[in-house]
PDB file of N, CA and C in Angstrom:
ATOM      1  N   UNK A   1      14.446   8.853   8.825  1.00  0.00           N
ATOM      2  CA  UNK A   1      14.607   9.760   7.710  1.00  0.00           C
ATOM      3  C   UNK A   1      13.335   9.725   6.869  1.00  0.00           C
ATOM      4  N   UNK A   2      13.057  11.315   6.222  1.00  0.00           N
ATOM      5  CA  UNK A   2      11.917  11.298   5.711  1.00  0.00           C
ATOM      6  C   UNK A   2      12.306  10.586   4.094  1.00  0.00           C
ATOM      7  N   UNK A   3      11.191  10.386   3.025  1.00  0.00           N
ATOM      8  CA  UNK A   3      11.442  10.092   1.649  1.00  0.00           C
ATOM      9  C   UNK A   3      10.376  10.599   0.786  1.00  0.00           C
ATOM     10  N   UNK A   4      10.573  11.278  -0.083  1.00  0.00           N
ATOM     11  CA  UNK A   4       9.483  11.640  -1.684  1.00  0.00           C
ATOM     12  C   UNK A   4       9.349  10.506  -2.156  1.00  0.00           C
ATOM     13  N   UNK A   5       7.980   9.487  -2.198  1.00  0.00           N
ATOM     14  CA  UNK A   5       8.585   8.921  -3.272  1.00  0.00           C
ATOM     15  C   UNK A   5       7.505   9.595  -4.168  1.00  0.00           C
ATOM     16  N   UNK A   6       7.913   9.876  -5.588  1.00  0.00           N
ATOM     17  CA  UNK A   6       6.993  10.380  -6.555  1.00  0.00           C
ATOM     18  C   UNK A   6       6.433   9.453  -7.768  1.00  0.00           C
ATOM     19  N   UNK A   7       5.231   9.463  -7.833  1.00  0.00           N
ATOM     20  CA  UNK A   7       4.833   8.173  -8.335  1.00  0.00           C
ATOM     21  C   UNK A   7       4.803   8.510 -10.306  1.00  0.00           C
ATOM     22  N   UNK A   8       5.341   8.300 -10.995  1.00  0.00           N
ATOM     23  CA  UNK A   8       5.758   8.688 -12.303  1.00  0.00           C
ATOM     24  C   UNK A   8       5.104   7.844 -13.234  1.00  0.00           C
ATOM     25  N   UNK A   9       3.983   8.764 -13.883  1.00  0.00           N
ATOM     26  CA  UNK A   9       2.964   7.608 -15.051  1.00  0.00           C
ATOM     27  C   UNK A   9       3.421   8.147 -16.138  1.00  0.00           C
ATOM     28  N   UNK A  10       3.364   7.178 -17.496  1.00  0.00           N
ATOM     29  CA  UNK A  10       3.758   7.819 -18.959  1.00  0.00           C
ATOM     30  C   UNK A  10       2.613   7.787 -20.002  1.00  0.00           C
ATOM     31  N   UNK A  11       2.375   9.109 -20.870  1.00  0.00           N
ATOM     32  CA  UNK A  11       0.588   8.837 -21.299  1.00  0.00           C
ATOM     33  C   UNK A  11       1.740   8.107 -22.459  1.00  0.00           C
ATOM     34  N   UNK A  12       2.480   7.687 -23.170  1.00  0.00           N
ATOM     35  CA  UNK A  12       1.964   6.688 -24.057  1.00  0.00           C
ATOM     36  C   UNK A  12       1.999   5.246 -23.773  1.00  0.00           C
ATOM     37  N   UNK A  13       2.482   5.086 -22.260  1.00  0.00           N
ATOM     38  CA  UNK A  13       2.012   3.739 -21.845  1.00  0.00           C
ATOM     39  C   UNK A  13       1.400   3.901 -20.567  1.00  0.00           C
ATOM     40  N   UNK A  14       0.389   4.560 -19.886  1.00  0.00           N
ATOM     41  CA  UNK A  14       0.350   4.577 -18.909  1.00  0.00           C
ATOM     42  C   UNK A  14      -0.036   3.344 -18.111  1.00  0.00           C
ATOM     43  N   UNK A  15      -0.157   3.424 -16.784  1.00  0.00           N
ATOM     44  CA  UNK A  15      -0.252   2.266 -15.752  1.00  0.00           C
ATOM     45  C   UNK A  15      -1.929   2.168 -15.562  1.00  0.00           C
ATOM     46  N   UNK A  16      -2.258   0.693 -15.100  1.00  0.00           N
ATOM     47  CA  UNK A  16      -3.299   0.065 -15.241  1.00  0.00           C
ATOM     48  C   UNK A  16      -4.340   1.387 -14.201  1.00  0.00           C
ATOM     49  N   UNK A  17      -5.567   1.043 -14.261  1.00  0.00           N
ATOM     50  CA  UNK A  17      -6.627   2.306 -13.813  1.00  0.00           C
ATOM     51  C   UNK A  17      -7.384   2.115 -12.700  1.00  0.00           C
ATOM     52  N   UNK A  18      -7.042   0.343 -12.660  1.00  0.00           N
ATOM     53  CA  UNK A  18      -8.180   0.003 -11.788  1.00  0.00           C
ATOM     54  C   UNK A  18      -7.050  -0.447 -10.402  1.00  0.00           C
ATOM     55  N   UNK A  19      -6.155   0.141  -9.772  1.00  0.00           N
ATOM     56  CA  UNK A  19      -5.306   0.147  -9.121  1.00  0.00           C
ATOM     57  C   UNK A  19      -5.804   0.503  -7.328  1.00  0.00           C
ATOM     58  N   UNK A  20      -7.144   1.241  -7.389  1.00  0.00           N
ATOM     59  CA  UNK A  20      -7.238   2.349  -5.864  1.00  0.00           C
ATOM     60  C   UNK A  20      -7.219   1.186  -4.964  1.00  0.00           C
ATOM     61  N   UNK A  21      -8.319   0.217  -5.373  1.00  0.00           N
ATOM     62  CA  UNK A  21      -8.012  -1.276  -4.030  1.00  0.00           C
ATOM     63  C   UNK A  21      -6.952  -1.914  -3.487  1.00  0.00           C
ATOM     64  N   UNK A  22      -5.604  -1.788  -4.294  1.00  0.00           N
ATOM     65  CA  UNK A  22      -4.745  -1.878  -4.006  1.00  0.00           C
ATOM     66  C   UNK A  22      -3.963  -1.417  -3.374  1.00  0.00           C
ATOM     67  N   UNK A  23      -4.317  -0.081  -4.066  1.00  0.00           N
ATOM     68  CA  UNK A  23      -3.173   1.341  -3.219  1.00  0.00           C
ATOM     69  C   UNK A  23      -3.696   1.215  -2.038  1.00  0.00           C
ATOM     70  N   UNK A  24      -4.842   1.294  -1.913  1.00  0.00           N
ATOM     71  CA  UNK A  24      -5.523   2.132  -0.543  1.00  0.00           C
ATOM     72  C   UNK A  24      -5.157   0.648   0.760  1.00  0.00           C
ATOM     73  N   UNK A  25      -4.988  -0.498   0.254  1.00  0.00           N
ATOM     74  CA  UNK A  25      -4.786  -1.662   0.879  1.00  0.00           C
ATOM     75  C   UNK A  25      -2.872  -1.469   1.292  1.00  0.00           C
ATOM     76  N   UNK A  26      -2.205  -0.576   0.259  1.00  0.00           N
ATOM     77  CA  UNK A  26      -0.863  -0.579   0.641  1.00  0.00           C
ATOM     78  C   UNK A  26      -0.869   0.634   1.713  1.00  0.00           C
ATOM     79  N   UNK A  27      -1.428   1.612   1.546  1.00  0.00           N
ATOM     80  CA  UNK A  27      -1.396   2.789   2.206  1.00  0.00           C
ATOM     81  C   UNK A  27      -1.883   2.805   3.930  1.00  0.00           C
ATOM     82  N   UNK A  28      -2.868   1.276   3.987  1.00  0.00           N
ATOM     83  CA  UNK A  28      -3.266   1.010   5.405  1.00  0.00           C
ATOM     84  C   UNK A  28      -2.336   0.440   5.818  1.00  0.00           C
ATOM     85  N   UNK A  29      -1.860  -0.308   5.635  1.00  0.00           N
ATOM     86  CA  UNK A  29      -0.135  -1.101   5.764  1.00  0.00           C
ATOM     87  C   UNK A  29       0.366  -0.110   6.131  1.00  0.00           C
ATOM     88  N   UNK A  30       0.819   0.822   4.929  1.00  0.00           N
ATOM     89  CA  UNK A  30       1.983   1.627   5.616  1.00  0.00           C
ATOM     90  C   UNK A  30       1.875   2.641   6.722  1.00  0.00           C
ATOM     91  N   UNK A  31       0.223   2.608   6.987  1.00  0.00           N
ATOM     92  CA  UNK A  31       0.185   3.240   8.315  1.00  0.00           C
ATOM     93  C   UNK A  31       0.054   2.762   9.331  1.00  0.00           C
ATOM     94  N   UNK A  32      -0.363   1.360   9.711  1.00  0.00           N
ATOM     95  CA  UNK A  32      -0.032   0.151  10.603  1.00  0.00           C
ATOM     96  C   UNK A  32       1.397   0.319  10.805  1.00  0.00           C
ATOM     97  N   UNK A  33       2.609   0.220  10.281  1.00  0.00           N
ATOM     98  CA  UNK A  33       3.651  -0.289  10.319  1.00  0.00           C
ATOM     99  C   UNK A  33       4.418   1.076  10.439  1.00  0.00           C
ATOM    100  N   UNK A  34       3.810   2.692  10.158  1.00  0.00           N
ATOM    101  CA  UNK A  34       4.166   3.066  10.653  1.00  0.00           C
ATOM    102  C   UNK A  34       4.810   4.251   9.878  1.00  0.00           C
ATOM    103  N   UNK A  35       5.282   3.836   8.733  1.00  0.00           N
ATOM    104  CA  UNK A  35       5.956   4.507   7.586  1.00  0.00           C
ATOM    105  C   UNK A  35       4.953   5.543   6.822  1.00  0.00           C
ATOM    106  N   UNK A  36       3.954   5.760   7.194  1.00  0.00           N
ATOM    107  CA  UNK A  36       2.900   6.705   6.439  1.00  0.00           C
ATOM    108  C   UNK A  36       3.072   7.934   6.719  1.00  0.00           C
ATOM    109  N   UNK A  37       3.666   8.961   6.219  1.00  0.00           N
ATOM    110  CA  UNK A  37       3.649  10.320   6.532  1.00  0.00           C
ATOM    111  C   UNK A  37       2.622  11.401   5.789  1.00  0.00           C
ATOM    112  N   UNK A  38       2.524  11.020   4.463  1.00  0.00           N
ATOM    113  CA  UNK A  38       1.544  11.738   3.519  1.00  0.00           C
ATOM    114  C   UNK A  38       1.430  10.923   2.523  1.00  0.00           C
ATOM    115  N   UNK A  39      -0.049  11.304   1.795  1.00  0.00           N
ATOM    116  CA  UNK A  39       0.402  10.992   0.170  1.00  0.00           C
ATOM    117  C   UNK A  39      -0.986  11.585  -0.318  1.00  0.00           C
ATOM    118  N   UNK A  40      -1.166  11.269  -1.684  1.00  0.00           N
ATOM    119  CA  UNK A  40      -2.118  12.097  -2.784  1.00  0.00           C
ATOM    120  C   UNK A  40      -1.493  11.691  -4.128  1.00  0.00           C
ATOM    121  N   UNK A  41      -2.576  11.873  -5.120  1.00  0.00           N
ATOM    122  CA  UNK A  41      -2.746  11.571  -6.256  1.00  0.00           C
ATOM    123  C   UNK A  41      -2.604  13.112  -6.728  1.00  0.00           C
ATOM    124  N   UNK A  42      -2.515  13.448  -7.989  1.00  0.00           N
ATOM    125  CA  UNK A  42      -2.344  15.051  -8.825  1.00  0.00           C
ATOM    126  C   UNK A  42      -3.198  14.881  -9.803  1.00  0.00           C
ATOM    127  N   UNK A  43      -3.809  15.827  -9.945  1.00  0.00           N
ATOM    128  CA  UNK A  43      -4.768  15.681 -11.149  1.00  0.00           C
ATOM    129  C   UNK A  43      -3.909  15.552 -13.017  1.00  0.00           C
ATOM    130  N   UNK A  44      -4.136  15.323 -13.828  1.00  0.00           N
ATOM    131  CA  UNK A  44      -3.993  15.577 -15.092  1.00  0.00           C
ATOM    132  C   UNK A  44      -3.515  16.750 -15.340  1.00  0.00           C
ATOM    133  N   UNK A  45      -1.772  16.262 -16.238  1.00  0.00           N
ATOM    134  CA  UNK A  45      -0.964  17.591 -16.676  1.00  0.00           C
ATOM    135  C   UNK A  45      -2.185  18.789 -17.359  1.00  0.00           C
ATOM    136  N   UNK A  46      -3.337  18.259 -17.466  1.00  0.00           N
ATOM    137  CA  UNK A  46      -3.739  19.782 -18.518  1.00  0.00           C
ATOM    138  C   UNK A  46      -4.582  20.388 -17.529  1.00  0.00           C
ATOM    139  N   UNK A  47      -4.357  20.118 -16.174  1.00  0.00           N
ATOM    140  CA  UNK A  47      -4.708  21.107 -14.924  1.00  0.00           C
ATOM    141  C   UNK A  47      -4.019  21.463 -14.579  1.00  0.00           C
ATOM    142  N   UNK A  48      -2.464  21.661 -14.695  1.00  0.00           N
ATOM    143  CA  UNK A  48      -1.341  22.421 -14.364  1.00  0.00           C
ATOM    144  C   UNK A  48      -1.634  24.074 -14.612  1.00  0.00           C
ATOM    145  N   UNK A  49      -0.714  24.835 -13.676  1.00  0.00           N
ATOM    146  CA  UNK A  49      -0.636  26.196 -13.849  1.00  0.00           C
ATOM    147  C   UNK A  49       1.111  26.467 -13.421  1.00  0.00           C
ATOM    148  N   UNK A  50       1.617  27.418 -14.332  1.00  0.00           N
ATOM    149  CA  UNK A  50       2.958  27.554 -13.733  1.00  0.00           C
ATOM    150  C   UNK A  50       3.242  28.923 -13.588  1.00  0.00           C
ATOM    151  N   UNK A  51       3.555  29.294 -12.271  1.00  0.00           N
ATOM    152  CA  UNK A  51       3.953  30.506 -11.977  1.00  0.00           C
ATOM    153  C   UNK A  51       5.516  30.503 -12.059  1.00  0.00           C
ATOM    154  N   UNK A  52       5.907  32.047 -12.761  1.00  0.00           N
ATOM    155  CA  UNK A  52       6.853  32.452 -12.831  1.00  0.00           C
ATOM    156  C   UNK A  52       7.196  34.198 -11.970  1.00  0.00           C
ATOM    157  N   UNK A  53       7.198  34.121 -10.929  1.00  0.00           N
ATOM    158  CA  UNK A  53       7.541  35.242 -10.382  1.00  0.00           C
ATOM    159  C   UNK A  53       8.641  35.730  -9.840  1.00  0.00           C
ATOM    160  N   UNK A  54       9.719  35.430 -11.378  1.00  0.00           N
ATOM    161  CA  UNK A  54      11.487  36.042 -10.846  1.00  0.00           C
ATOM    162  C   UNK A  54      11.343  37.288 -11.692  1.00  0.00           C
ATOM    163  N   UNK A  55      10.653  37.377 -12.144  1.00  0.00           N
ATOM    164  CA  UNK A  55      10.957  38.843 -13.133  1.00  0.00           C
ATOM    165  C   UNK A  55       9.880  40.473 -12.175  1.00  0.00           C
ATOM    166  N   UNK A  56       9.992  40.912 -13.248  1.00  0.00           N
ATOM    167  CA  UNK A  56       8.966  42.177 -12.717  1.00  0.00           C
ATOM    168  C   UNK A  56       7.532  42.016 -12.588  1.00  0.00           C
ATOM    169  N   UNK A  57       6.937  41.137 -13.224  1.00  0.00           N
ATOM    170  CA  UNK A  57       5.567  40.426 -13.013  1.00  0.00           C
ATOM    171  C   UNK A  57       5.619  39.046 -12.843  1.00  0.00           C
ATOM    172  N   UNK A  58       4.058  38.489 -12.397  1.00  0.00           N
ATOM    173  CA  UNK A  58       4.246  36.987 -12.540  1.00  0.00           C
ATOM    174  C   UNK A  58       3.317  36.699 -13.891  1.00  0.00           C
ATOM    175  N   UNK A  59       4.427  35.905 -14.156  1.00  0.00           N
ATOM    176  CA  UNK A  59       3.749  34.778 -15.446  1.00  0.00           C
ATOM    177  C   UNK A  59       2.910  33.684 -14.688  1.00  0.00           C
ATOM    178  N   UNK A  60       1.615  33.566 -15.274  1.00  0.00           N
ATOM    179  CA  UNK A  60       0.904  32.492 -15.557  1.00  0.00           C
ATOM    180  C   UNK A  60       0.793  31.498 -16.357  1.00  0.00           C
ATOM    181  N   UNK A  61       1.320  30.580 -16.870  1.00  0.00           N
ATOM    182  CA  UNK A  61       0.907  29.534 -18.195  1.00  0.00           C
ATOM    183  C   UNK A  61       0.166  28.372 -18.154  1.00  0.00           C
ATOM    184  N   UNK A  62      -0.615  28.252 -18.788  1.00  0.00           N
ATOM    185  CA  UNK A  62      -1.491  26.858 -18.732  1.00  0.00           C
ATOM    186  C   UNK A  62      -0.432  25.383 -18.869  1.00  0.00           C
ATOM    187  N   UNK A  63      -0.484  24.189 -18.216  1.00  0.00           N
ATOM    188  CA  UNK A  63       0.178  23.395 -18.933  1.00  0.00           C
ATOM    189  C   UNK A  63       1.143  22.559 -17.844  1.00  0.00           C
ATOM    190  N   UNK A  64       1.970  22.205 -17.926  1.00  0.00           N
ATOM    191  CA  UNK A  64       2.658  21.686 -17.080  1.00  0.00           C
ATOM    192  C   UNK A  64       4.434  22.158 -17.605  1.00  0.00           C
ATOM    193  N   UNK A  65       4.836  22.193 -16.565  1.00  0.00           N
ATOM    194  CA  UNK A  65       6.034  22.858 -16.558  1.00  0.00           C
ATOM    195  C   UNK A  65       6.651  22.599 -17.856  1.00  0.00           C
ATOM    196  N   UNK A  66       6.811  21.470 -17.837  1.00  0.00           N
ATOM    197  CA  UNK A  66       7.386  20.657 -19.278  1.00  0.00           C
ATOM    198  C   UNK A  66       7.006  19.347 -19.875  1.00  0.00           C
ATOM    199  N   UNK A  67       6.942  19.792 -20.617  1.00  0.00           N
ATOM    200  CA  UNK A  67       6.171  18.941 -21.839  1.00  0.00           C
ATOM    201  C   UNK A  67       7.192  17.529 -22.266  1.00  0.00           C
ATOM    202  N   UNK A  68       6.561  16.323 -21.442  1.00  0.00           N
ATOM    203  CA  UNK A  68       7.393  15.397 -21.228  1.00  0.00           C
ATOM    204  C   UNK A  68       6.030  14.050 -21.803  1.00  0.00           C
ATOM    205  N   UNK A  69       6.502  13.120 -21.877  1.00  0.00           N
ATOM    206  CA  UNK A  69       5.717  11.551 -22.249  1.00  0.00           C
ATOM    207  C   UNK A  69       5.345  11.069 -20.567  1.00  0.00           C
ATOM    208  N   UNK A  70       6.434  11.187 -20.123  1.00  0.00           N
ATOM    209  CA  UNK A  70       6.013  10.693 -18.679  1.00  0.00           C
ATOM    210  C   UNK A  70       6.043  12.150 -17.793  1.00  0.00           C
ATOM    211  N   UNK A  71       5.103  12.201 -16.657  1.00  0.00           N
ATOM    212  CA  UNK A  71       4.523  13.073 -15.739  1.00  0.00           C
ATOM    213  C   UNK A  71       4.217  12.597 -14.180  1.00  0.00           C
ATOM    214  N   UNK A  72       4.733  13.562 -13.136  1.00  0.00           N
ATOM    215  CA  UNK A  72       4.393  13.415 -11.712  1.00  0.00           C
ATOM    216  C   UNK A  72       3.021  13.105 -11.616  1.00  0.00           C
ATOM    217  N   UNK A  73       2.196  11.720 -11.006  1.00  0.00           N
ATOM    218  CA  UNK A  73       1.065  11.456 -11.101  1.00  0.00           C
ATOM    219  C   UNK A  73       0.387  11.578  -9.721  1.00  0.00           C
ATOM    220  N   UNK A  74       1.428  11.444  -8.410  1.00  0.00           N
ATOM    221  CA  UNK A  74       1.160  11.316  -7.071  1.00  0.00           C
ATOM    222  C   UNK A  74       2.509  11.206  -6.319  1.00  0.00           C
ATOM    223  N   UNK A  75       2.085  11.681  -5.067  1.00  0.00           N
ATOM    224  CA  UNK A  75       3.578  11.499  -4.267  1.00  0.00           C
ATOM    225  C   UNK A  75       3.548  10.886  -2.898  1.00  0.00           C
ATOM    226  N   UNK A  76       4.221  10.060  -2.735  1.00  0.00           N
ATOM    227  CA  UNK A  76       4.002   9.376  -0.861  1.00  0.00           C
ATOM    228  C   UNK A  76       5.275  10.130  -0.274  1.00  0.00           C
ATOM    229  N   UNK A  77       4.827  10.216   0.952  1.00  0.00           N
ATOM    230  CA  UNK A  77       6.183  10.875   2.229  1.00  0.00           C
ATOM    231  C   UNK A  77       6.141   9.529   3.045  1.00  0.00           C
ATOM    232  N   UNK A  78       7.156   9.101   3.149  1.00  0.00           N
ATOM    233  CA  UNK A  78       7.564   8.132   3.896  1.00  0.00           C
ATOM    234  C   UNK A  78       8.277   7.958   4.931  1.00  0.00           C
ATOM    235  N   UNK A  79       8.328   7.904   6.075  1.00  0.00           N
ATOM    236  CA  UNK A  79       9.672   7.548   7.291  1.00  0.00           C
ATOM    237  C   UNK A  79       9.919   6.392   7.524  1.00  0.00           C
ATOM    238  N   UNK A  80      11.202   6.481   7.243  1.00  0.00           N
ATOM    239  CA  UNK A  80      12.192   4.972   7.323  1.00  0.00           C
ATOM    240  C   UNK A  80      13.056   5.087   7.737  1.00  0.00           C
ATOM    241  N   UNK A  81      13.706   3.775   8.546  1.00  0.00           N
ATOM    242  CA  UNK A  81      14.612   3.941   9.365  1.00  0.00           C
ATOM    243  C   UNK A  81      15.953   4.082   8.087  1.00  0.00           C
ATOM    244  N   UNK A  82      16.255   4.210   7.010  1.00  0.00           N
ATOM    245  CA  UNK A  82      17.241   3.901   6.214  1.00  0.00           C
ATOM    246  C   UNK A  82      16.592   3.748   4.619  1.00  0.00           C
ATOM    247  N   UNK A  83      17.774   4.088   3.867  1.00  0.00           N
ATOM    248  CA  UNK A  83      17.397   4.171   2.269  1.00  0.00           C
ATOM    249  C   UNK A  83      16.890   2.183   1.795  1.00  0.00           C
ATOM    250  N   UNK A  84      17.871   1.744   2.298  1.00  0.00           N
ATOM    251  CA  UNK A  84      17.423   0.007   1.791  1.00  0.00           C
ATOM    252  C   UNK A  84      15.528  -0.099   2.643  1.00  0.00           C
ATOM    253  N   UNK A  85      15.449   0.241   3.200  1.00  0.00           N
ATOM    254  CA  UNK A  85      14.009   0.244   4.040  1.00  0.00           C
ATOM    255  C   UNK A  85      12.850   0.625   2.935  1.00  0.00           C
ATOM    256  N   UNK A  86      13.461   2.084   2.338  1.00  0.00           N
ATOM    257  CA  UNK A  86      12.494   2.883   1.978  1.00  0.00           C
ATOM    258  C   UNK A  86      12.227   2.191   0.131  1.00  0.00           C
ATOM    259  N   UNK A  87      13.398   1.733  -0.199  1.00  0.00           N
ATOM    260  CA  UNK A  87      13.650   1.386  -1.550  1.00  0.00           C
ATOM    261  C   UNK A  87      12.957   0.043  -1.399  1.00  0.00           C
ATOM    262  N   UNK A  88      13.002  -1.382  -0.359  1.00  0.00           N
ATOM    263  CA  UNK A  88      12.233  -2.173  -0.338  1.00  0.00           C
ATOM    264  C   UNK A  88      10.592  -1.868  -0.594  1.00  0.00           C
ATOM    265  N   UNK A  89      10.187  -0.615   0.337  1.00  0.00           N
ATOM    266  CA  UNK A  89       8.545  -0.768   0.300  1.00  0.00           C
ATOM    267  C   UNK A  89       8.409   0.167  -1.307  1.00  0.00           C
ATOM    268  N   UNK A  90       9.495   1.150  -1.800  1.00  0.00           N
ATOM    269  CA  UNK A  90       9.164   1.674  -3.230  1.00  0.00           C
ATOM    270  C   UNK A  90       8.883   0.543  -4.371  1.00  0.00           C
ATOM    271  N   UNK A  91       9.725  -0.704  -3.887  1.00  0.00           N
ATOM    272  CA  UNK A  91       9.348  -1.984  -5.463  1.00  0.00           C
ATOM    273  C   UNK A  91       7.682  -2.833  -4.986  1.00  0.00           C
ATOM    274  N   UNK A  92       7.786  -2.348  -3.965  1.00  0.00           N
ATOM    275  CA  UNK A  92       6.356  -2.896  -3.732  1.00  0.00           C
ATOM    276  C   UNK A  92       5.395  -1.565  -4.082  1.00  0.00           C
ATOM    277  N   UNK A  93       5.429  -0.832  -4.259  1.00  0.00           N
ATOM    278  CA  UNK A  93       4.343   0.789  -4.638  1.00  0.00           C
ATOM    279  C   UNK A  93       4.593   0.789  -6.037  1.00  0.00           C
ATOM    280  N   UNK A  94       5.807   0.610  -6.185  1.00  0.00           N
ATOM    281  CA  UNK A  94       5.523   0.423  -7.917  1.00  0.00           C
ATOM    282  C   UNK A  94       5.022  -0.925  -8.584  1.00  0.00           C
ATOM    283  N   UNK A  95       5.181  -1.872  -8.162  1.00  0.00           N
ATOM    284  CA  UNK A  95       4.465  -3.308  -8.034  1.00  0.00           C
ATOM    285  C   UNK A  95       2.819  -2.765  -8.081  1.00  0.00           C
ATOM    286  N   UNK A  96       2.583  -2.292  -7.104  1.00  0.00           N
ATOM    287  CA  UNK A  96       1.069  -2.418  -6.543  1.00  0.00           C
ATOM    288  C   UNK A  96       0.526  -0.876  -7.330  1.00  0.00           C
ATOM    289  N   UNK A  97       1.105   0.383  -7.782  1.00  0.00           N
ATOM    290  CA  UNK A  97       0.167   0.751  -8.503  1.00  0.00           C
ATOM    291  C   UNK A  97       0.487   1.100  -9.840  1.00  0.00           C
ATOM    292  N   UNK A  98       1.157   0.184 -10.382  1.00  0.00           N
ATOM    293  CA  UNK A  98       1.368   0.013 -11.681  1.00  0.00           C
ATOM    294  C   UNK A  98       2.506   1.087 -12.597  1.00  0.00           C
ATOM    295  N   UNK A  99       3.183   1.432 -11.472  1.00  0.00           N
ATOM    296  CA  UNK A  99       3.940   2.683 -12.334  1.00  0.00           C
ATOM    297  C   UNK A  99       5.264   2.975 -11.840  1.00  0.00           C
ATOM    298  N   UNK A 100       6.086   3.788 -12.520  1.00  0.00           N
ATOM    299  CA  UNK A 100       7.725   4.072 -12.214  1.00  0.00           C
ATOM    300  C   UNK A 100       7.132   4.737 -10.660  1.00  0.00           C
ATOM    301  N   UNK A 101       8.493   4.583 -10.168  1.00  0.00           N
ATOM    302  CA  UNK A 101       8.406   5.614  -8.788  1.00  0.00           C
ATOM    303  C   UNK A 101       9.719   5.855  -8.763  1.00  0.00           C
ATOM    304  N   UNK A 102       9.499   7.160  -8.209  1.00  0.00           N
ATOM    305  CA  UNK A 102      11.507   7.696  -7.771  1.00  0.00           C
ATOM    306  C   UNK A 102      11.256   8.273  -6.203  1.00  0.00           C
ATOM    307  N   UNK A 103      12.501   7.569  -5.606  1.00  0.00           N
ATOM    308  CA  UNK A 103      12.658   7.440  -4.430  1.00  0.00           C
ATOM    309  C   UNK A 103      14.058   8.801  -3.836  1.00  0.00           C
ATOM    310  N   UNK A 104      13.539   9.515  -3.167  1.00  0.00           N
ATOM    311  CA  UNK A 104      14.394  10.555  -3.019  1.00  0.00           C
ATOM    312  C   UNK A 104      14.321  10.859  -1.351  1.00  0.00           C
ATOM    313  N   UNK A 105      15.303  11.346  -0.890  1.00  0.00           N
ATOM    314  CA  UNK A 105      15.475  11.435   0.659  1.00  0.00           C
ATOM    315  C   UNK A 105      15.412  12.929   0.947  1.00  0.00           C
ATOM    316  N   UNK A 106      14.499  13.785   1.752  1.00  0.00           N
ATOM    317  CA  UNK A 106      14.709  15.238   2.718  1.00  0.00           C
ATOM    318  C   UNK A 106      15.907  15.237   3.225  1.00  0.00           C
ATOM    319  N   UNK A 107      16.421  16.694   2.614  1.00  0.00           N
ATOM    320  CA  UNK A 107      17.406  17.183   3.391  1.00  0.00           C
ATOM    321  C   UNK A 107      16.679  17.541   4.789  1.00  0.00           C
TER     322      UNK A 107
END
């Protein structure tokens, strides 16, 4: 089974900066072992753009969808044989790059 996990930073506490040696040391792991499907970092909410195209035109707005303390910072795709699998290597990604993560499963 596939997994989102989405890596969740908060600007009034955000997570430590000097983190990439780490990540990039978890991310070879998880492609050794097998579980690596994707991942990426997102730039800064004030590079957001949000399209709205349910109406008769599309809206453009600068910004990020919603105006929150904490923000989507990066996301890993994961394959695991099972949710206890995927939730073990998520306390280690949030361990190792300093920040909330939410762990969610593909329909």
């Amino acid at each position: 089974m596939r997994y989102l996990v989405s890596v969740i930073d908060d600007k009034s506490n955000p997570g430590s900066t000097d983190r990439q040696p780490a990540i990039s040391a978890f991310n070879e792991r998880l492609i050794a072992e097998g579980y690596w499907v994707f991942a990426g970092g997102l730039a800064d909410t004030d590079a957001a753009t949000v399209v709205d195209n349910r109406g008769e035109q599309a809206v453009f707005s600068d910004g990020p969808f919603v105006e929150s303390k904490e923000y989507l910072a990066g996301v890993w795709v994961w394959e695991a044989p099972d949710l206890d699998v995927a939730l073990k290597l998520a306390a280690e990604a949030s361990k190792i790059c300093d920040r909330k993560v939410e762990v969610r499963p593909f329909l």
